[in-house]
Protein backbone atom coordinates (compact mmCIF):
# COMPACT_ATOMS: atom_id res chain seq x y z
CA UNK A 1 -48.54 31.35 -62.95
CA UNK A 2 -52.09 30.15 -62.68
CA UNK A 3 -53.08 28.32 -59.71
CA UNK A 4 -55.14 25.00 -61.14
CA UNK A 5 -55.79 23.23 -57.84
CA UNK A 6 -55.38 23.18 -54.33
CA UNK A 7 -55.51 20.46 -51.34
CA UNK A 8 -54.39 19.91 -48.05
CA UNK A 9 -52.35 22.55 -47.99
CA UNK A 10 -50.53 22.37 -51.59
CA UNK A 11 -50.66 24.65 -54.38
CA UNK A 12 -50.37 23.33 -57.78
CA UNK A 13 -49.96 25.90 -60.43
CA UNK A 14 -48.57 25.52 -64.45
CA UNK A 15 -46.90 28.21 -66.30
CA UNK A 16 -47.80 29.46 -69.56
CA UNK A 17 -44.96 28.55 -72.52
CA UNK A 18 -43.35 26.73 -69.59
CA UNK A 19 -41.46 24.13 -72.48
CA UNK A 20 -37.53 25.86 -72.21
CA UNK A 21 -36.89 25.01 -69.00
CA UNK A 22 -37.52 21.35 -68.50
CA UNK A 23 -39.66 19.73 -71.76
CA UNK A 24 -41.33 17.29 -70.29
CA UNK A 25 -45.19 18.09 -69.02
CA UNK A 26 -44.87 19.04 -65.70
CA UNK A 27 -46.67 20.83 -62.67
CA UNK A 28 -44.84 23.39 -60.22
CA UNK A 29 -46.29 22.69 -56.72
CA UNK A 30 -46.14 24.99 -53.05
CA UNK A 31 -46.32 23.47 -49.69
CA UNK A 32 -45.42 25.82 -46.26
CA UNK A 33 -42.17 27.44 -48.25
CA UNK A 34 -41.15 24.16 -49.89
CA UNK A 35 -41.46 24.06 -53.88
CA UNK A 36 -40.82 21.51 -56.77
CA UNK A 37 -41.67 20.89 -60.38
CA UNK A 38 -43.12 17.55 -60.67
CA UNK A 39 -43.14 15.09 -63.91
CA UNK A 40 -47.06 14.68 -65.36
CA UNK A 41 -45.71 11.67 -66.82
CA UNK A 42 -44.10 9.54 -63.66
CA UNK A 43 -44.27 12.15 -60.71
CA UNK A 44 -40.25 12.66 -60.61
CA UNK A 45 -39.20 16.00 -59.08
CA UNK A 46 -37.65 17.71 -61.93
CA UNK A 47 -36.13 20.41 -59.57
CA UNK A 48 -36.42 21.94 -55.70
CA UNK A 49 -37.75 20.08 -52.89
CA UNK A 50 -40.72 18.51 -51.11
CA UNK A 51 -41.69 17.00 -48.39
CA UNK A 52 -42.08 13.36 -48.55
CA UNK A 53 -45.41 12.82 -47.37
CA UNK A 54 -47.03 15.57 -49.70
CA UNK A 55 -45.11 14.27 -52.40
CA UNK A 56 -46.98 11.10 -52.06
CA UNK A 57 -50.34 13.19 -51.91
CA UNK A 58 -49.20 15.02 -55.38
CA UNK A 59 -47.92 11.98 -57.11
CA UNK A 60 -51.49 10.78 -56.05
CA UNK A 61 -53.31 13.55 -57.91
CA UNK A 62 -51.76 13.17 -60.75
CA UNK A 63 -52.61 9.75 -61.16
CA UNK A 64 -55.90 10.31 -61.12
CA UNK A 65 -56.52 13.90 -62.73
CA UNK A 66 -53.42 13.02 -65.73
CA UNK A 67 -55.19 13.26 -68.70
CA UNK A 68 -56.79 16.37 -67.64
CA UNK A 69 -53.23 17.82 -66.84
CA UNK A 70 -51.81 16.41 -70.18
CA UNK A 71 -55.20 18.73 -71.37
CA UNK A 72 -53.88 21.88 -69.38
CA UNK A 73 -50.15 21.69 -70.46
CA UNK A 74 -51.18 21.63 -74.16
CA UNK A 75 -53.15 25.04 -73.34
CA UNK A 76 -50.23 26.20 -71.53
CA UNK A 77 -48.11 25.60 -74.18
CA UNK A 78 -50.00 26.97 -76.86
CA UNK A 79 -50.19 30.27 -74.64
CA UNK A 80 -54.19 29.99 -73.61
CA UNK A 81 -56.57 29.55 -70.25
CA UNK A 82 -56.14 26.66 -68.19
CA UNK A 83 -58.83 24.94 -66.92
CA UNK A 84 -58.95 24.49 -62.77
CA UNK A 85 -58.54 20.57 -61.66
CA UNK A 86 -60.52 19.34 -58.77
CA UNK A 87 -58.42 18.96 -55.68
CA UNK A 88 -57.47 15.13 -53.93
CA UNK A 89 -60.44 14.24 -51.94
């Protein structure tokens, strides 16, 4: 599971052929033993937990940095590289 970003303490990662499990575009995301798949698409938690306040911070990043994780999940799907995001500044 590739790591694409990192911030404040939160690692966002995206499997490869990641499309069984839940088949919506989504992002699996780390914080201090906590863990959730998030929704590209609205930022729901798909399934696990996460603190509330780095929740916010995630949801965040995805709003800005969407269209290149819409970019990553097609190359994840299709089995290839990802490309690394830039973290929330």
């Amino acid at each position: 599971m590739p790591i694409i970003s990192m911030f404040y303490g939160i690692l966002v990662s995206m499997y490869y052929e990641d499309t069984g499990r839940h088949n919506k575009p989504h992002i699996h995301v780390r914080y201090q033993g906590k863990k959730c798949s998030v929704s590209i698409e609205d930022g729901v938690i798909l399934a696990g937990d996460f603190p509330a306040k780095q929740l916010r911070l995630v949801v965040a990043w995805i709003d800005i940095h969407k269209d290149e994780l819409m970019a990553d999940w097609e190359l994840a799907v299709a089995g290839e590289e990802l490309f690394r995001i830039n973290p929330l500044q």
